[in-house]
N, C-alpha and C. Protein backbone atom coordinates (compact mmCIF):
# COMPACT_ATOMS: atom_id res chain seq x y z
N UNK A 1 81.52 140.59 42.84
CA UNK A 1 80.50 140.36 43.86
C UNK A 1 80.76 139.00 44.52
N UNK A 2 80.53 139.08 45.74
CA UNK A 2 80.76 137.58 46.45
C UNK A 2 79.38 136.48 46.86
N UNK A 3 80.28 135.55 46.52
CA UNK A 3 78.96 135.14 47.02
C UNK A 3 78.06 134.74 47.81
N UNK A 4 76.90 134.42 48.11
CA UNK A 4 76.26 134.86 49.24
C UNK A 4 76.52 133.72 50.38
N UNK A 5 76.23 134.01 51.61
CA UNK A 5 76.50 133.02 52.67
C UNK A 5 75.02 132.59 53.21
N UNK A 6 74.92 130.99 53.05
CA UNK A 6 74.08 130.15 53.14
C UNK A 6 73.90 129.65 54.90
N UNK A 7 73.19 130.08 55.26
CA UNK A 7 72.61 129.12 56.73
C UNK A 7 71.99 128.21 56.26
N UNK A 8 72.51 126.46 56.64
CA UNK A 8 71.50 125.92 56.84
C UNK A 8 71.74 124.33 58.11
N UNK A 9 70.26 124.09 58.80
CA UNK A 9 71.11 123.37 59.68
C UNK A 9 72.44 122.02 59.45
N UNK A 10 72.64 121.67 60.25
CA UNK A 10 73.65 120.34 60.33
C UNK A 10 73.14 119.02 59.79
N UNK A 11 73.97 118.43 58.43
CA UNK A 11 73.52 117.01 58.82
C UNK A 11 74.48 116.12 59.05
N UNK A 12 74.91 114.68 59.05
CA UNK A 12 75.34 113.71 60.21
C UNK A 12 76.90 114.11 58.83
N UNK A 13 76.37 114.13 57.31
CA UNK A 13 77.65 113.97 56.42
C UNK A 13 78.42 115.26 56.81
N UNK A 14 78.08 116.21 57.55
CA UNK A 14 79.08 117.57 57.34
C UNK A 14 79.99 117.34 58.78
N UNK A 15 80.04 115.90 59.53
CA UNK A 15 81.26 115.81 60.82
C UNK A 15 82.14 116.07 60.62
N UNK A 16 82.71 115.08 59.63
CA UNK A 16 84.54 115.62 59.12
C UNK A 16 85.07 117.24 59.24
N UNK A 17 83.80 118.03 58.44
CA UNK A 17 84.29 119.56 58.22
C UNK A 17 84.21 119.79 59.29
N UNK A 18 83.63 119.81 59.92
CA UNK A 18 82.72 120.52 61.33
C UNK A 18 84.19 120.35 61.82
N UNK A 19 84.49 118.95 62.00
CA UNK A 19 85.86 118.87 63.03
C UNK A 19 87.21 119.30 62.51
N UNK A 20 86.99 119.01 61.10
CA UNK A 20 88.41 120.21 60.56
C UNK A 20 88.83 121.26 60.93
N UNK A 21 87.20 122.07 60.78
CA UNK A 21 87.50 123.52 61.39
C UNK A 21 87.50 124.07 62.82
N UNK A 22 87.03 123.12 63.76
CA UNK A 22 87.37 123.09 64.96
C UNK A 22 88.63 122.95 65.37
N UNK A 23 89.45 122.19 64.34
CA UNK A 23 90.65 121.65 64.84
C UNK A 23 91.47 123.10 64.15
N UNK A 24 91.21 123.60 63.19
CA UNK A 24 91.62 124.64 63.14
C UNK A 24 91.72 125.90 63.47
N UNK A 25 90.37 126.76 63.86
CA UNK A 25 90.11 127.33 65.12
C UNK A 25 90.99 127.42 66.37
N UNK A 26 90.85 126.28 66.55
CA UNK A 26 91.63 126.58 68.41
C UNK A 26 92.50 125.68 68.54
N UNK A 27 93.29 125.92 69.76
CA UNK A 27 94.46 124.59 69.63
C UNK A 27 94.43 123.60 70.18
N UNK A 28 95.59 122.48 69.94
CA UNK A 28 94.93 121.53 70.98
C UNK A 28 94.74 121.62 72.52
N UNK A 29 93.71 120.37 72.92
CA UNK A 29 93.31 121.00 74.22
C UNK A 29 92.27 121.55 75.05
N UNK A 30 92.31 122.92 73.26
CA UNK A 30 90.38 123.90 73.50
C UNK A 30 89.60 122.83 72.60
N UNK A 31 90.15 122.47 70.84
CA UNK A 31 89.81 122.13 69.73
C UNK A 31 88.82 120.81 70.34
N UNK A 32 88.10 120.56 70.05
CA UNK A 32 87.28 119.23 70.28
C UNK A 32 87.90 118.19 69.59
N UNK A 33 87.75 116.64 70.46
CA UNK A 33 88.28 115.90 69.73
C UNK A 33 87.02 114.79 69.18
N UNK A 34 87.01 114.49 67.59
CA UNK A 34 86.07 114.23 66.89
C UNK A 34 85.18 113.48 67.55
N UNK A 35 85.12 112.28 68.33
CA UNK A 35 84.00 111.50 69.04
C UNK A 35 83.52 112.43 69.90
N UNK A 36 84.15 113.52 70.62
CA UNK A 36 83.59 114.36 71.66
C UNK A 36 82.70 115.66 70.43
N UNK A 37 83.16 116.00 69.58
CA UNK A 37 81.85 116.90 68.59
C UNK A 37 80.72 116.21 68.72
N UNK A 38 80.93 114.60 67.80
CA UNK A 38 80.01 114.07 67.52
C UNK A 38 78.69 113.93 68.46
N UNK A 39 79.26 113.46 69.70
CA UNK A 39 78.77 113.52 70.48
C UNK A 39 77.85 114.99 71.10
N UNK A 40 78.37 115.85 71.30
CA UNK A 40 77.71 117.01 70.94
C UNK A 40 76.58 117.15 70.07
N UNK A 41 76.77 117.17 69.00
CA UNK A 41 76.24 117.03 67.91
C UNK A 41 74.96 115.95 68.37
N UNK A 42 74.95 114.57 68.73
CA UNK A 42 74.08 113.86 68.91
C UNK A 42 72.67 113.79 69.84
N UNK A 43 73.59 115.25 70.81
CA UNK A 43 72.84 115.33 72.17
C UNK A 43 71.47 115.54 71.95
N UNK A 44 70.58 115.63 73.03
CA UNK A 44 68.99 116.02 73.05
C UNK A 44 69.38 116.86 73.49
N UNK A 45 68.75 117.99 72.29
CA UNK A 45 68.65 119.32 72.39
C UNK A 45 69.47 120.59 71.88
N UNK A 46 70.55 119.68 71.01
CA UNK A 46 71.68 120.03 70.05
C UNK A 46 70.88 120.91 69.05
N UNK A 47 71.50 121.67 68.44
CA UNK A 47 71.06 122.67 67.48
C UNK A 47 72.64 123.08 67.09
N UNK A 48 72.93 123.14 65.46
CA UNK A 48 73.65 122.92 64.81
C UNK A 48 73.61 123.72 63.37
N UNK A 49 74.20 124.82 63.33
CA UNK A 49 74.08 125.40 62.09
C UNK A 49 74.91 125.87 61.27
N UNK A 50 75.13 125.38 60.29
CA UNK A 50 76.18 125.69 59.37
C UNK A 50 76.11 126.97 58.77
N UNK A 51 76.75 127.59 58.31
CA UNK A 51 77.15 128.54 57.13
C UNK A 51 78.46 128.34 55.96
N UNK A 52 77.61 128.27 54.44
CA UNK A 52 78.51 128.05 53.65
C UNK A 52 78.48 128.80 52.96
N UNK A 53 79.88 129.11 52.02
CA UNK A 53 79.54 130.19 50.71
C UNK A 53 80.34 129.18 49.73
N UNK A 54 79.32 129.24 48.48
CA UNK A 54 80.09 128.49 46.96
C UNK A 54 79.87 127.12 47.29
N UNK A 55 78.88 126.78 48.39
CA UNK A 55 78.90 125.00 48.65
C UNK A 55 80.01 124.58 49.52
N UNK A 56 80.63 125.77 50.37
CA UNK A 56 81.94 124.97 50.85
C UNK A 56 81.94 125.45 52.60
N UNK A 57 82.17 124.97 53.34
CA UNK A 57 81.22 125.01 54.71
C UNK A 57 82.35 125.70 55.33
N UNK A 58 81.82 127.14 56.08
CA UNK A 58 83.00 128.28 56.60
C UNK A 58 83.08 128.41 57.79
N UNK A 59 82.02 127.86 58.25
CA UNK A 59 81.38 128.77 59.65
C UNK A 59 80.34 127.45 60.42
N UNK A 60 80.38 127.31 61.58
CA UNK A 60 79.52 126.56 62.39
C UNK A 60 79.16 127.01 63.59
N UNK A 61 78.03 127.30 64.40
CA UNK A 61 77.66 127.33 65.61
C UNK A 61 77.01 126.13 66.04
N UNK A 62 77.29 125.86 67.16
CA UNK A 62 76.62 124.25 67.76
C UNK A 62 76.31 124.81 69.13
N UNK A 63 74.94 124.56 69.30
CA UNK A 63 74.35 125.17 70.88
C UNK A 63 73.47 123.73 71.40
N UNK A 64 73.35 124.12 72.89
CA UNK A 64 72.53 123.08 73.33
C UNK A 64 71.11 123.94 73.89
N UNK A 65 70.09 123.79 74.22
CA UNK A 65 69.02 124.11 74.93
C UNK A 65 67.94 123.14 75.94
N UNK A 66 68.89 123.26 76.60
CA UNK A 66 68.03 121.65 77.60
C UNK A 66 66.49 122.92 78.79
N UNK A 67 66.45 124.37 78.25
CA UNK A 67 65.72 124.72 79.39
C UNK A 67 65.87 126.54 78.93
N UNK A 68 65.17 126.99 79.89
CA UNK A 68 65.94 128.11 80.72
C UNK A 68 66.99 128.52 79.64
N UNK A 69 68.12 127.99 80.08
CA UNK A 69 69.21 128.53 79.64
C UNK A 69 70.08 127.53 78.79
N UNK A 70 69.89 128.44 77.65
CA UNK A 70 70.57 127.48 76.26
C UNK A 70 72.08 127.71 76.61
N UNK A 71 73.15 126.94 75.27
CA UNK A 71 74.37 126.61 75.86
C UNK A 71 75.40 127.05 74.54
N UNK A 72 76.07 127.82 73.98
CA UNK A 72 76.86 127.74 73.21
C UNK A 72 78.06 127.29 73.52
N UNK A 73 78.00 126.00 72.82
CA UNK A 73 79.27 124.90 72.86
C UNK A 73 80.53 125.11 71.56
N UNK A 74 79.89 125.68 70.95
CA UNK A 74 81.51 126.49 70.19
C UNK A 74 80.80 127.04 68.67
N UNK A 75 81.26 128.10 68.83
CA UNK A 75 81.09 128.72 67.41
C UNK A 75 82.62 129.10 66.69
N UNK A 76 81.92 128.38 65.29
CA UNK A 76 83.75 128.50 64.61
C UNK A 76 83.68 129.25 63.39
N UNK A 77 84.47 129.76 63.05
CA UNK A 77 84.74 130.41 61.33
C UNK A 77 86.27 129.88 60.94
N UNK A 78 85.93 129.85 60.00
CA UNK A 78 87.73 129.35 59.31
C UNK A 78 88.05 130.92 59.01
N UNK A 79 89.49 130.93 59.47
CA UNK A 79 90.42 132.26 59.77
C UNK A 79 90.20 133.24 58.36
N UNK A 80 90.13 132.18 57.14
CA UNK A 80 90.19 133.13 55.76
C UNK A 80 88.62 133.61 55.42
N UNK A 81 87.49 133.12 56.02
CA UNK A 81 86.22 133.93 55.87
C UNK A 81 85.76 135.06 57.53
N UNK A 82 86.74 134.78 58.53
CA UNK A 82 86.50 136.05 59.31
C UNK A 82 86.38 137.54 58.71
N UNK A 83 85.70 138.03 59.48
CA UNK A 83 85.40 139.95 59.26
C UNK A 83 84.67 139.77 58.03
N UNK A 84 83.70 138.90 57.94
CA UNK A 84 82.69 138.87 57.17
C UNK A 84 80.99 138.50 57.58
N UNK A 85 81.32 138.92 58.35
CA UNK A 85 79.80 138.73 59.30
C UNK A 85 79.48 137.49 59.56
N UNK A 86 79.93 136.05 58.83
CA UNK A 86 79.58 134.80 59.12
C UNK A 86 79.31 134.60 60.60
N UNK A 87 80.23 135.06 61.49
CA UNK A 87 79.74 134.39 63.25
C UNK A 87 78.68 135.33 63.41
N UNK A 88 78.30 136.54 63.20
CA UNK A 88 77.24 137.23 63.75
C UNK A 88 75.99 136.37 63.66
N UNK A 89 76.12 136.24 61.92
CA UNK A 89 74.56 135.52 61.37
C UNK A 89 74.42 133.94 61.68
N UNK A 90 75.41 133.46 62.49
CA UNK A 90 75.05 132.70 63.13
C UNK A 90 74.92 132.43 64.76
N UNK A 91 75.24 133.18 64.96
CA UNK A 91 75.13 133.96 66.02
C UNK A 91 73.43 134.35 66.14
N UNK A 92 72.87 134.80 65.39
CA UNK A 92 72.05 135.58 65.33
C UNK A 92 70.95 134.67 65.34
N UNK A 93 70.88 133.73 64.43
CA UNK A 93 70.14 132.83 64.35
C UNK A 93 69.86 131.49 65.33
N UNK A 94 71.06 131.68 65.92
CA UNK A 94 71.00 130.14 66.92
C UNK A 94 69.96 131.02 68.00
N UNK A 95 70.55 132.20 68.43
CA UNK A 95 70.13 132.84 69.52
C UNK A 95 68.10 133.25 69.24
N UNK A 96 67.69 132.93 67.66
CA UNK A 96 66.67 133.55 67.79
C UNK A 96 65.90 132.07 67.56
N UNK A 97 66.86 130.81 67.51
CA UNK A 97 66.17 129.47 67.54
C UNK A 97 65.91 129.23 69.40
N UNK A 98 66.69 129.29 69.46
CA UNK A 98 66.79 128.94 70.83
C UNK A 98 65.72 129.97 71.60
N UNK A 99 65.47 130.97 71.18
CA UNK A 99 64.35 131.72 72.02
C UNK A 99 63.08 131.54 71.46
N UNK A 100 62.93 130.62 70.07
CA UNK A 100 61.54 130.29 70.04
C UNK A 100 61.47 128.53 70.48
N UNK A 101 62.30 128.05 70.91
CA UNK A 101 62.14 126.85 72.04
C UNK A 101 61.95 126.95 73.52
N UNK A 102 61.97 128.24 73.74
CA UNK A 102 61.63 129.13 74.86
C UNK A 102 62.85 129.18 76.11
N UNK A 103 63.97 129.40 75.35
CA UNK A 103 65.18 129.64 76.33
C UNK A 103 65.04 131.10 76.32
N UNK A 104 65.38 131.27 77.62
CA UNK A 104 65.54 132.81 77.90
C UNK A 104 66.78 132.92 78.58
N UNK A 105 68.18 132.23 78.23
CA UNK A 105 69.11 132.89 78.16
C UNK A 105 70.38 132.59 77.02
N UNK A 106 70.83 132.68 77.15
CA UNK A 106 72.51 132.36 76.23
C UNK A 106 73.76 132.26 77.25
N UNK A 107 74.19 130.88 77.39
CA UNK A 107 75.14 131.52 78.09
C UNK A 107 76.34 130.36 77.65
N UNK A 108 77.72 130.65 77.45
CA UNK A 108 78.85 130.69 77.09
C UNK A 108 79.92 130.15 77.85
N UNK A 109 81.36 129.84 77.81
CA UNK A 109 82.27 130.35 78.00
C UNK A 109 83.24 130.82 76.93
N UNK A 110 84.43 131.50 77.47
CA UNK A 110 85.53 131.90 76.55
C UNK A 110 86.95 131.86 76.98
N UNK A 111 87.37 132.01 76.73
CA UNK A 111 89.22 131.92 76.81
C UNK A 111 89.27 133.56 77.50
N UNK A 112 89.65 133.71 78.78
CA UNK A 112 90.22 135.13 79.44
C UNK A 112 91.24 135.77 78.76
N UNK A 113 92.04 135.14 77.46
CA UNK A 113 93.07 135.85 76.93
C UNK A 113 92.56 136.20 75.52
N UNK A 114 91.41 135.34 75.14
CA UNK A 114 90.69 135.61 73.37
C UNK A 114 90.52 136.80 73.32
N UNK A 115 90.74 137.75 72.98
CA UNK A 115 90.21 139.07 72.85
C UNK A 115 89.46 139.44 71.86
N UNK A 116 89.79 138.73 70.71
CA UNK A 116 88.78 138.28 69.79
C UNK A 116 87.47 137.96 70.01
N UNK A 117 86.84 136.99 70.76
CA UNK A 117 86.08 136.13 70.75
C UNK A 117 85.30 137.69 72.34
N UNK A 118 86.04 137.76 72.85
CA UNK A 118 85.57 138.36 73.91
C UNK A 118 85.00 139.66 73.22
N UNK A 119 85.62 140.30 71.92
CA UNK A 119 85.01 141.72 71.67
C UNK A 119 83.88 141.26 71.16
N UNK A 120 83.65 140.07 70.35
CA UNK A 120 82.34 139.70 69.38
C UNK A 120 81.57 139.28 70.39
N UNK A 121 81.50 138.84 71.80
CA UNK A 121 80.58 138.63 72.48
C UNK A 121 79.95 140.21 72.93
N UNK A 122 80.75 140.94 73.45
CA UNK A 122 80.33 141.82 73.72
C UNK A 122 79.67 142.67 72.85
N UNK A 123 80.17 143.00 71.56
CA UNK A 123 79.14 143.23 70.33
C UNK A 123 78.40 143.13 70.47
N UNK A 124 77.57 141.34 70.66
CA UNK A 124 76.22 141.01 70.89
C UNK A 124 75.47 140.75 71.89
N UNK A 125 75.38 141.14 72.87
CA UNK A 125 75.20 141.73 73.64
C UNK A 125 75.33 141.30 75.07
N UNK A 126 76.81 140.25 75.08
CA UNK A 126 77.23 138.94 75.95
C UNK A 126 77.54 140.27 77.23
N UNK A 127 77.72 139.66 78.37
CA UNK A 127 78.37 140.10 80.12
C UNK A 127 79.01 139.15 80.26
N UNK A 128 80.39 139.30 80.66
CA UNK A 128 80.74 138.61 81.77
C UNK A 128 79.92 138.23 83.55
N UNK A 129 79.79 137.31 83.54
CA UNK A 129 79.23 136.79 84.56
C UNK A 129 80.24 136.28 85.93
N UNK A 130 81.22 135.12 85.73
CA UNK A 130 81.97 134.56 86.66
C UNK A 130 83.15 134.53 85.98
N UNK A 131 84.39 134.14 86.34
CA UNK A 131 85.30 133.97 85.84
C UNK A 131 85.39 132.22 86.53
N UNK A 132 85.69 131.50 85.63
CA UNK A 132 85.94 129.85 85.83
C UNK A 132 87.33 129.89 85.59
N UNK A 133 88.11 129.23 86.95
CA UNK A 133 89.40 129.13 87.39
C UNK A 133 89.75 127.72 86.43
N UNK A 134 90.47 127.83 85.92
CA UNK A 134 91.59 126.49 84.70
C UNK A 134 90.52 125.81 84.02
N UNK A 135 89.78 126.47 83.35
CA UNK A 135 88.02 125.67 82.74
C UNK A 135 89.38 125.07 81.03
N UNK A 136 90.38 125.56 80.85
CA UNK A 136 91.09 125.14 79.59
C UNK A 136 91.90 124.42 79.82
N UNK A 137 92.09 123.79 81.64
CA UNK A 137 93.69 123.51 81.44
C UNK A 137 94.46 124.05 82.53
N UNK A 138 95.09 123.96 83.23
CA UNK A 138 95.86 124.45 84.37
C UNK A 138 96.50 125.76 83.77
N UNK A 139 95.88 126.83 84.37
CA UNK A 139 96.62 128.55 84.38
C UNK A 139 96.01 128.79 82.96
N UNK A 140 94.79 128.23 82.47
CA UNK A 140 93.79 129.13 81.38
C UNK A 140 92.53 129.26 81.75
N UNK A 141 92.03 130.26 82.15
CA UNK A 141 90.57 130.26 82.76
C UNK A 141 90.09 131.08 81.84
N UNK A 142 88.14 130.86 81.93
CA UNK A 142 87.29 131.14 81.21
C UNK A 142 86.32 132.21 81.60
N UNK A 143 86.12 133.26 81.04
CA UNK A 143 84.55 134.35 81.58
C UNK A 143 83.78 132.86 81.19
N UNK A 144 82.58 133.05 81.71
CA UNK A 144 81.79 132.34 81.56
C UNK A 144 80.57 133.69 81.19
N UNK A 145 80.35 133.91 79.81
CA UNK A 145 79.29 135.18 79.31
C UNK A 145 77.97 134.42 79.48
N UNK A 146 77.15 135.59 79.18
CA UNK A 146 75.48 135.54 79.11
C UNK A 146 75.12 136.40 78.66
N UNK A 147 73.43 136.39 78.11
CA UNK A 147 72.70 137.37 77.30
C UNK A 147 71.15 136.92 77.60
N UNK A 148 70.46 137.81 77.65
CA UNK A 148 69.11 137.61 77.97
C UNK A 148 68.33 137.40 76.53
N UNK A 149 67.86 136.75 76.05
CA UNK A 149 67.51 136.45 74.74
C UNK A 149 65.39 137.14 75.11
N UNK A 150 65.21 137.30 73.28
CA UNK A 150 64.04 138.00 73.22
C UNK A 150 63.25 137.33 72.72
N UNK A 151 61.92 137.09 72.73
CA UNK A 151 61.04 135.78 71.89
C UNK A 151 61.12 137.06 70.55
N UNK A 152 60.73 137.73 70.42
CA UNK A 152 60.99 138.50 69.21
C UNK A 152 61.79 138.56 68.35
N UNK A 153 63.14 137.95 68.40
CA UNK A 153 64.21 137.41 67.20
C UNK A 153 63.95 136.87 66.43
N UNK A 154 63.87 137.06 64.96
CA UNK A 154 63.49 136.49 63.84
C UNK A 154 65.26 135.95 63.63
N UNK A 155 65.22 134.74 63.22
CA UNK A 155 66.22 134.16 62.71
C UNK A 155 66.74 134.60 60.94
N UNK A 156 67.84 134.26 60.96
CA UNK A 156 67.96 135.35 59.39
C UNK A 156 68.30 134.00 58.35
């Protein structure tokens, strides 16, 4: 039996991981560089949630909500706990925090070549909206997704 996966929010000691697994995640370029997380992390209106299993931190979503329309600024899993539901349930939960601060939307970008990242948006119930011309970098552009969020989401 495995063991179970823990949500709980961010505090200031879990940066290092946070940026480990960012840096592992994506490459350089997309990967955040540590004063620029932190910073994230520090903002008004940051929301920050970990997921760990065994005490050992797998999974992070970091969103902003300045309004209207909240902001997912990167959701990560380390490659060896993917296809284990970790991004959903956090996923799930940012999206049902953020709609009891009274955002009524979700909105994103992604990598036009992730196909990964693009099927799990669509899973939940992301649209492409615009396409953002070199948002990664000269000749990598971004969907920029969205989702209409429900005050009815119970966070898990």
């Amino acid at each position: 039996m495995e063991p179970p996966i823990l949500l709980r929010p961010y505090r200031p000691s879990d940066l290092d991981a946070l940026h480990r697994i960012d840096q592992a995640c994506f490459p350089p370029g997309i990967a955040y560089p540590r004063l620029q997380l932190k910073f994230y992390l520090r903002a008004k209106g940051a929301y920050c949630l970990v997921a760990e299993i065994a005490s050992e931190i797998t999974g992070f979503i970091l969103t902003e909500r300045p309004g209207k329309f909240a902001h997912i600024i990167t959701l990560d899993v380390l490659e060896t706990y993917r296809r284990r539901k970790i991004g959903s349930l956090l996923l799930d939960a940012a999206e049902a925090e953020a709609a009891s601060c009274g955002s009524e939307y979700m909105v994103l970008e992604t990598a036009t070549n992730n196909k990964a990242a693009i099927a799990l948006w669509k899973k939940h119930g992301y649209r492409q909206t615009v396409i953002i011309k070199n948002y990664y970098g000269q000749g990598l552009d971004a969907f920029e997704m969205q989702k209409q969020l429900h005050r009815h989401a119970v966070a898990h």
